[in-house]
PDB file of N, CA and C in Angstrom:
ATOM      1  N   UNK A   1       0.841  -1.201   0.000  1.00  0.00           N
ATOM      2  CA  UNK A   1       0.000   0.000   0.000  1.00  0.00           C
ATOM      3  C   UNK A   1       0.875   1.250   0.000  1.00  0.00           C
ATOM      4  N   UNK A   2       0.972   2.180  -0.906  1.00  0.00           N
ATOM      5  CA  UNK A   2       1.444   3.171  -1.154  1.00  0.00           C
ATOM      6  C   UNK A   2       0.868   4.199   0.438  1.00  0.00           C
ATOM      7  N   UNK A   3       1.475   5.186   1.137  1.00  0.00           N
ATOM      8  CA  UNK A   3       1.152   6.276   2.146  1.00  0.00           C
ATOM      9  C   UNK A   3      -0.053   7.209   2.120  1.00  0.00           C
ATOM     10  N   UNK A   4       0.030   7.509   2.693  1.00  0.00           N
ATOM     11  CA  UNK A   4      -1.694   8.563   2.419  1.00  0.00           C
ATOM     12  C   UNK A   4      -0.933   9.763   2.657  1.00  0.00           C
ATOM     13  N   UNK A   5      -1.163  10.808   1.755  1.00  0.00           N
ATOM     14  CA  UNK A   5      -0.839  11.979   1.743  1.00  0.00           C
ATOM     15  C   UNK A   5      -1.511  12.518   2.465  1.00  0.00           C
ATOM     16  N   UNK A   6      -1.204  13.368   3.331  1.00  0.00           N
ATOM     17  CA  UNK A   6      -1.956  15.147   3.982  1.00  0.00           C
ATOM     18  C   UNK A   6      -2.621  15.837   2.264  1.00  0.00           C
ATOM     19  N   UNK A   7      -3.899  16.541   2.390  1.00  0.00           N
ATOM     20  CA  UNK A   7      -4.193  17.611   1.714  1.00  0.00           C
ATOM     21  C   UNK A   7      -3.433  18.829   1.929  1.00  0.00           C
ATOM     22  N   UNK A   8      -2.774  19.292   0.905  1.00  0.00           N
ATOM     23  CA  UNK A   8      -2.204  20.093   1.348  1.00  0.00           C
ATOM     24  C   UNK A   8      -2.397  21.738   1.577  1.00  0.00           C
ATOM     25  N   UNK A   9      -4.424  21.255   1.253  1.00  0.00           N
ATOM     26  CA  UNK A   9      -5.294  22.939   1.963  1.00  0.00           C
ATOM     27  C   UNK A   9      -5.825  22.669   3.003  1.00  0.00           C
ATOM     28  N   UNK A  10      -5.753  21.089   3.285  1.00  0.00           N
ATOM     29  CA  UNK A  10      -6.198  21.487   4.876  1.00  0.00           C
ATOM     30  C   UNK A  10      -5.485  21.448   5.475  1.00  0.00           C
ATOM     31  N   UNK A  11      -3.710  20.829   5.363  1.00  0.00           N
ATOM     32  CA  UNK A  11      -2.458  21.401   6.712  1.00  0.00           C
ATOM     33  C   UNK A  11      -2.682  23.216   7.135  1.00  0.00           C
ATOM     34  N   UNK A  12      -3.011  24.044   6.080  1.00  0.00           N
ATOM     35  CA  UNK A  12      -2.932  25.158   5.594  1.00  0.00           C
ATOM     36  C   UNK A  12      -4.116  25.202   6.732  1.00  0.00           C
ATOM     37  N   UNK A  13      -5.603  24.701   6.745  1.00  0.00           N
ATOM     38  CA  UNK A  13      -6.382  25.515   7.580  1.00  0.00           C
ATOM     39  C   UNK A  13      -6.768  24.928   8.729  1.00  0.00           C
ATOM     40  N   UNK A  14      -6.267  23.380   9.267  1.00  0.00           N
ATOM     41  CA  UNK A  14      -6.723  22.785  10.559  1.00  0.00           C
ATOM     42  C   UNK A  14      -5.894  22.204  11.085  1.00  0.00           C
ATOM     43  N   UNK A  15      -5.652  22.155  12.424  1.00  0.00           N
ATOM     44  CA  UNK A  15      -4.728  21.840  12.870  1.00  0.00           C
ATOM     45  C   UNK A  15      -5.364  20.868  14.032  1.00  0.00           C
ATOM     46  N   UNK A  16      -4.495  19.780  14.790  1.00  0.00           N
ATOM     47  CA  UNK A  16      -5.073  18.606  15.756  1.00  0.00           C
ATOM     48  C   UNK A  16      -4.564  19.013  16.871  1.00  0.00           C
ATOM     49  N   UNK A  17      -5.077  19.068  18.019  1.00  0.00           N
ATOM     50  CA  UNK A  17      -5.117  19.387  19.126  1.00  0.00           C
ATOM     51  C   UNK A  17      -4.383  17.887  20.104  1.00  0.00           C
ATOM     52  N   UNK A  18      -3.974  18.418  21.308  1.00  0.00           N
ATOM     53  CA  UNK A  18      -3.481  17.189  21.927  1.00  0.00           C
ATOM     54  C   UNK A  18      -4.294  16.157  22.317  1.00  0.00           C
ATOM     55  N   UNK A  19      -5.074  16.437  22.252  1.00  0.00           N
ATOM     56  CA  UNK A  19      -6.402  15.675  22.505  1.00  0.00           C
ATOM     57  C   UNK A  19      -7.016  15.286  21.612  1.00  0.00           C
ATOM     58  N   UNK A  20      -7.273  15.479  20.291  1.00  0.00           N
ATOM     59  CA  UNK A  20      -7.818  14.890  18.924  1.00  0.00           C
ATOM     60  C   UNK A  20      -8.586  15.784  18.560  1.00  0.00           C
ATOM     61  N   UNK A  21      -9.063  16.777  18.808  1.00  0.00           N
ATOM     62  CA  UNK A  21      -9.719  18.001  18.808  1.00  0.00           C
ATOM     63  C   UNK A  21      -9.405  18.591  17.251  1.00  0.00           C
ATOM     64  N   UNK A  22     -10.425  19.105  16.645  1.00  0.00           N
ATOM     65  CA  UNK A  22      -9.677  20.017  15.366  1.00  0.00           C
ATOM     66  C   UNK A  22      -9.770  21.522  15.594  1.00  0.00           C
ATOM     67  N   UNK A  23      -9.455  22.147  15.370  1.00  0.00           N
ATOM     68  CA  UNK A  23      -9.179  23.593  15.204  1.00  0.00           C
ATOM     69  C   UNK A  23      -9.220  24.598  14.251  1.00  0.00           C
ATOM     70  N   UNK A  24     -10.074  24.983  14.002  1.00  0.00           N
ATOM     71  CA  UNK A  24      -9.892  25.951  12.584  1.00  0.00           C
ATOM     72  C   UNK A  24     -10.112  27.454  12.594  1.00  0.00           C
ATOM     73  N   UNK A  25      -9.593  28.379  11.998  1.00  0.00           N
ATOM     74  CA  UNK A  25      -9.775  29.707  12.013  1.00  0.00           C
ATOM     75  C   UNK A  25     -11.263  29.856  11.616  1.00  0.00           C
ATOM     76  N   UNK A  26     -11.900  31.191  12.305  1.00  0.00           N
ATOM     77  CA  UNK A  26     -13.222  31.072  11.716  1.00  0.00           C
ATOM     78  C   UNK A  26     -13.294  31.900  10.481  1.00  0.00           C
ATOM     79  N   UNK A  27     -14.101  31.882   9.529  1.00  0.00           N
ATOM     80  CA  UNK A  27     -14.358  32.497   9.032  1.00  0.00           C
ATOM     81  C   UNK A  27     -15.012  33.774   8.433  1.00  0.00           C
ATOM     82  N   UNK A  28     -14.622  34.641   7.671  1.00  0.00           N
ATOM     83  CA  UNK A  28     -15.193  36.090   7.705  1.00  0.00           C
ATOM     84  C   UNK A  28     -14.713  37.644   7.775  1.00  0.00           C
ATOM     85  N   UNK A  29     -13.367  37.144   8.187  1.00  0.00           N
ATOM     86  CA  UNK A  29     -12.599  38.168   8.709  1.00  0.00           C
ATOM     87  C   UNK A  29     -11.311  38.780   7.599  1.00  0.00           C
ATOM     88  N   UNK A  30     -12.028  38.567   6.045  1.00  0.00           N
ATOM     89  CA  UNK A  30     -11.205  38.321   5.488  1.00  0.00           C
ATOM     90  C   UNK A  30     -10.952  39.966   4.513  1.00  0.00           C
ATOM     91  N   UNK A  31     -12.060  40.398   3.890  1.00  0.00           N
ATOM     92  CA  UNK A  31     -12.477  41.673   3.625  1.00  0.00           C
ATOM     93  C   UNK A  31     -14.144  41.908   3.320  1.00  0.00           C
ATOM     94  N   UNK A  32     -14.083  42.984   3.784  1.00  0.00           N
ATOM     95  CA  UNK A  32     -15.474  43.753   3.971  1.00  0.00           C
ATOM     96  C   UNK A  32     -16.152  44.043   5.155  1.00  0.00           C
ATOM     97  N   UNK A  33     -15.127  44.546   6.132  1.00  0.00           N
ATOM     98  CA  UNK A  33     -15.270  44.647   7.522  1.00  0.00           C
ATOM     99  C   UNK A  33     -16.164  46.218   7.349  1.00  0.00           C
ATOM    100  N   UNK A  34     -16.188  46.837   6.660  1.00  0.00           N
ATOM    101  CA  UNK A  34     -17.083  48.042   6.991  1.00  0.00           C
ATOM    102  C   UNK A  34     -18.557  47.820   6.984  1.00  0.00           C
ATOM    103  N   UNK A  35     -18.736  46.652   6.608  1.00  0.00           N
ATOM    104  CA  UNK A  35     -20.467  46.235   6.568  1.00  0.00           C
ATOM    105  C   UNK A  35     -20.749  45.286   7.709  1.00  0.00           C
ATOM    106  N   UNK A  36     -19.746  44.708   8.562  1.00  0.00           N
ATOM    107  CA  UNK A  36     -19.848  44.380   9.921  1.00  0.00           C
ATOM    108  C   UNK A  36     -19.837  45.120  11.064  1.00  0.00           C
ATOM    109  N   UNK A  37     -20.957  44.468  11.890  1.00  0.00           N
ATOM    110  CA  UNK A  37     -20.908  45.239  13.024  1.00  0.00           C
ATOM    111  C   UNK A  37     -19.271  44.823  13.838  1.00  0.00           C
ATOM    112  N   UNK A  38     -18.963  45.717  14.508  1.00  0.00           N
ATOM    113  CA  UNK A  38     -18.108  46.021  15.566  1.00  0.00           C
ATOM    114  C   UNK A  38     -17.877  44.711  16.727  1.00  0.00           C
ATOM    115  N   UNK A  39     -19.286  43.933  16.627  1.00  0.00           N
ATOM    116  CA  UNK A  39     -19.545  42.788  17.658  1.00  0.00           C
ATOM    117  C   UNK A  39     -19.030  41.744  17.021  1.00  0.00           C
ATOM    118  N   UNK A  40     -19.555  41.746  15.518  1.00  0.00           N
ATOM    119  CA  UNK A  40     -19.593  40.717  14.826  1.00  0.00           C
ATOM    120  C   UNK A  40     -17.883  40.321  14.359  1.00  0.00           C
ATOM    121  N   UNK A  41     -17.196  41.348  14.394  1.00  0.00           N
ATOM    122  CA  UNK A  41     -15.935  41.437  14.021  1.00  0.00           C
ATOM    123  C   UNK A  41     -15.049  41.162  15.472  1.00  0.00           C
ATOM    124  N   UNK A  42     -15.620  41.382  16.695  1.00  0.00           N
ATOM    125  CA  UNK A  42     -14.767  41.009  18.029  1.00  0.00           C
ATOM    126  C   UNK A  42     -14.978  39.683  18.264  1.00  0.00           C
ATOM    127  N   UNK A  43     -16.002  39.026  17.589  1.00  0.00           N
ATOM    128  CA  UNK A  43     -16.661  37.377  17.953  1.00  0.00           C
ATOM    129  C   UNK A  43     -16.063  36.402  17.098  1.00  0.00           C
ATOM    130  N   UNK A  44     -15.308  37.037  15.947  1.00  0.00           N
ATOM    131  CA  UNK A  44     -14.826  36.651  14.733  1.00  0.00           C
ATOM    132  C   UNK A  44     -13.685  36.616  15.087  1.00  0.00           C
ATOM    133  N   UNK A  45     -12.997  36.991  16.194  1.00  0.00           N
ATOM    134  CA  UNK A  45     -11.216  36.693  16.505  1.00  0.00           C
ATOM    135  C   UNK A  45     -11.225  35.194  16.743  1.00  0.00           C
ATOM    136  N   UNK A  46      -9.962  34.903  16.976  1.00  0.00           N
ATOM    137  CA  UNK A  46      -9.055  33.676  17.543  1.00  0.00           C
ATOM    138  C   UNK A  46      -9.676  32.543  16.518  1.00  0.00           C
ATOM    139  N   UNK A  47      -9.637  31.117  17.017  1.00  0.00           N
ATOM    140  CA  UNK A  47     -10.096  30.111  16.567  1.00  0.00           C
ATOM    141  C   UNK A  47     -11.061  29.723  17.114  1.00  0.00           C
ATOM    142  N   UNK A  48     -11.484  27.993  16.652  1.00  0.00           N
ATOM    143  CA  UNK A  48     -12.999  27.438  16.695  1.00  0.00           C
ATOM    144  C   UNK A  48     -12.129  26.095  17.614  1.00  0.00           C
ATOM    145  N   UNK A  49     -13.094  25.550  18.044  1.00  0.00           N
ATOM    146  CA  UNK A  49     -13.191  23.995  17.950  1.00  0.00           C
ATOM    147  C   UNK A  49     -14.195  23.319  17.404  1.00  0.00           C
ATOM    148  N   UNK A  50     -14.282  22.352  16.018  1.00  0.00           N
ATOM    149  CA  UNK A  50     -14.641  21.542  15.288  1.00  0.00           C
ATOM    150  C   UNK A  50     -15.656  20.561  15.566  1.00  0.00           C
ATOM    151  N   UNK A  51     -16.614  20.846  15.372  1.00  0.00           N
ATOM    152  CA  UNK A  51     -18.078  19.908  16.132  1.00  0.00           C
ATOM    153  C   UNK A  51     -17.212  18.448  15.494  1.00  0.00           C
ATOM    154  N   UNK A  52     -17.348  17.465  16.597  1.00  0.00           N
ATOM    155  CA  UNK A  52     -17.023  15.388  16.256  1.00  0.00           C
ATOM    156  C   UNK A  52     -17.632  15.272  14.829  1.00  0.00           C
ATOM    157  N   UNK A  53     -18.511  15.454  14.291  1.00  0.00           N
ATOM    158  CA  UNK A  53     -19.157  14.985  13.360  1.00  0.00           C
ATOM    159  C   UNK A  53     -18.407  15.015  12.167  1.00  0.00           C
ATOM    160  N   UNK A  54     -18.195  16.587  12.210  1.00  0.00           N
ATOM    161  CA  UNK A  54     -17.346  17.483  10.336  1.00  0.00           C
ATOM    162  C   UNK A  54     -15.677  16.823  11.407  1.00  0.00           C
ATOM    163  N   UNK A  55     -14.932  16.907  12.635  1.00  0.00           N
ATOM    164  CA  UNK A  55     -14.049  16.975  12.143  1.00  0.00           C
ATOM    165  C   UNK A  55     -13.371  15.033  12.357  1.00  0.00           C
ATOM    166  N   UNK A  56     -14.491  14.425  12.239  1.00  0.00           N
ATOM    167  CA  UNK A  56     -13.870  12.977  11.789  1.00  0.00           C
ATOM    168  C   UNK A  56     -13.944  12.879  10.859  1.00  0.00           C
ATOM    169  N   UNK A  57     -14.118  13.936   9.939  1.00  0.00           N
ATOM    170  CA  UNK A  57     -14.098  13.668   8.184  1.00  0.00           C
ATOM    171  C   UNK A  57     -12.753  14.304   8.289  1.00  0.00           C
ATOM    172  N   UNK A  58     -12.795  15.203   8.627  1.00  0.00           N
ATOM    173  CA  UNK A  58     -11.627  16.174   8.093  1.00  0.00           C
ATOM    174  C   UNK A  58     -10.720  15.433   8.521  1.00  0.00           C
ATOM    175  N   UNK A  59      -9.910  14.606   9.826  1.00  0.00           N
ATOM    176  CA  UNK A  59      -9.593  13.935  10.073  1.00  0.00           C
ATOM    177  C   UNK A  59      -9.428  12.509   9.506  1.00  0.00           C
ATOM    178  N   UNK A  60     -10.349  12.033   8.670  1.00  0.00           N
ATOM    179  CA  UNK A  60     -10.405  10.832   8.311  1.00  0.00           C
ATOM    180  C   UNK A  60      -9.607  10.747   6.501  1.00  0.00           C
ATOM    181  N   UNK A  61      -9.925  12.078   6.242  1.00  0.00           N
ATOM    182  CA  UNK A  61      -9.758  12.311   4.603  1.00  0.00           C
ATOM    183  C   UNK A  61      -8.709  13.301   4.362  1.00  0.00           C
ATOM    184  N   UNK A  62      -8.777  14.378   5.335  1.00  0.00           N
ATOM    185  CA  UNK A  62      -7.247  15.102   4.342  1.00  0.00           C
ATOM    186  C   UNK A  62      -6.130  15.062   5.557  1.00  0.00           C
ATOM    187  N   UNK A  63      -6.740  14.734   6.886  1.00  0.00           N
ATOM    188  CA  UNK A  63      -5.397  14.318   7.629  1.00  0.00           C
ATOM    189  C   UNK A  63      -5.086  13.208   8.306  1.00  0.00           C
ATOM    190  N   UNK A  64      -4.838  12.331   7.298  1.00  0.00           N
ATOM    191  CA  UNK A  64      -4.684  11.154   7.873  1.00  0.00           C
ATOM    192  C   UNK A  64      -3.464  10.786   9.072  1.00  0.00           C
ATOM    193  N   UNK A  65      -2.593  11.635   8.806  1.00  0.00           N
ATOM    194  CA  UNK A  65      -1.077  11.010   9.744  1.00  0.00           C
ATOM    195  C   UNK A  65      -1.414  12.763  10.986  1.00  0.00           C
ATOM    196  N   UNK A  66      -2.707  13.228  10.515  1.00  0.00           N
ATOM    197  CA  UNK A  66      -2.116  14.546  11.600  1.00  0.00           C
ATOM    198  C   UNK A  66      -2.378  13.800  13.453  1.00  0.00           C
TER     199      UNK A  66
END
């Protein structure tokens, strides 16, 4: 059996936690902040943690060795 590659757009946007956890930046914050509220743009910092469901895919399919 040939290795399973990493995707190499999702090394780029998720990362595994010590615990098995996924992690991803949220989205939104990318341009067109003058049509967001002020709230919506302070709620939009830092990262997420990955509901079990989406990130045993993400996990299962583009990061296999993460």
């Amino acid at each position: 059996m040939p290795k399973l590659k990493t995707k190499s757009g999702a090394k780029k946007r998720f990362k595994i936690t010590g615990t098995g956890k996924v992690v991803y930046a949220q989205a939104g914050k990318r341009h067109g902040m003058i049509k967001r509220t002020k709230k919506q743009i302070r709620n939009l910092r830092g990262t997420n943690v990955m509901f079990e469901s989406d990130a045993y895919n993400v996990k299962k399919f583009f990061l296999p060795n993460g």
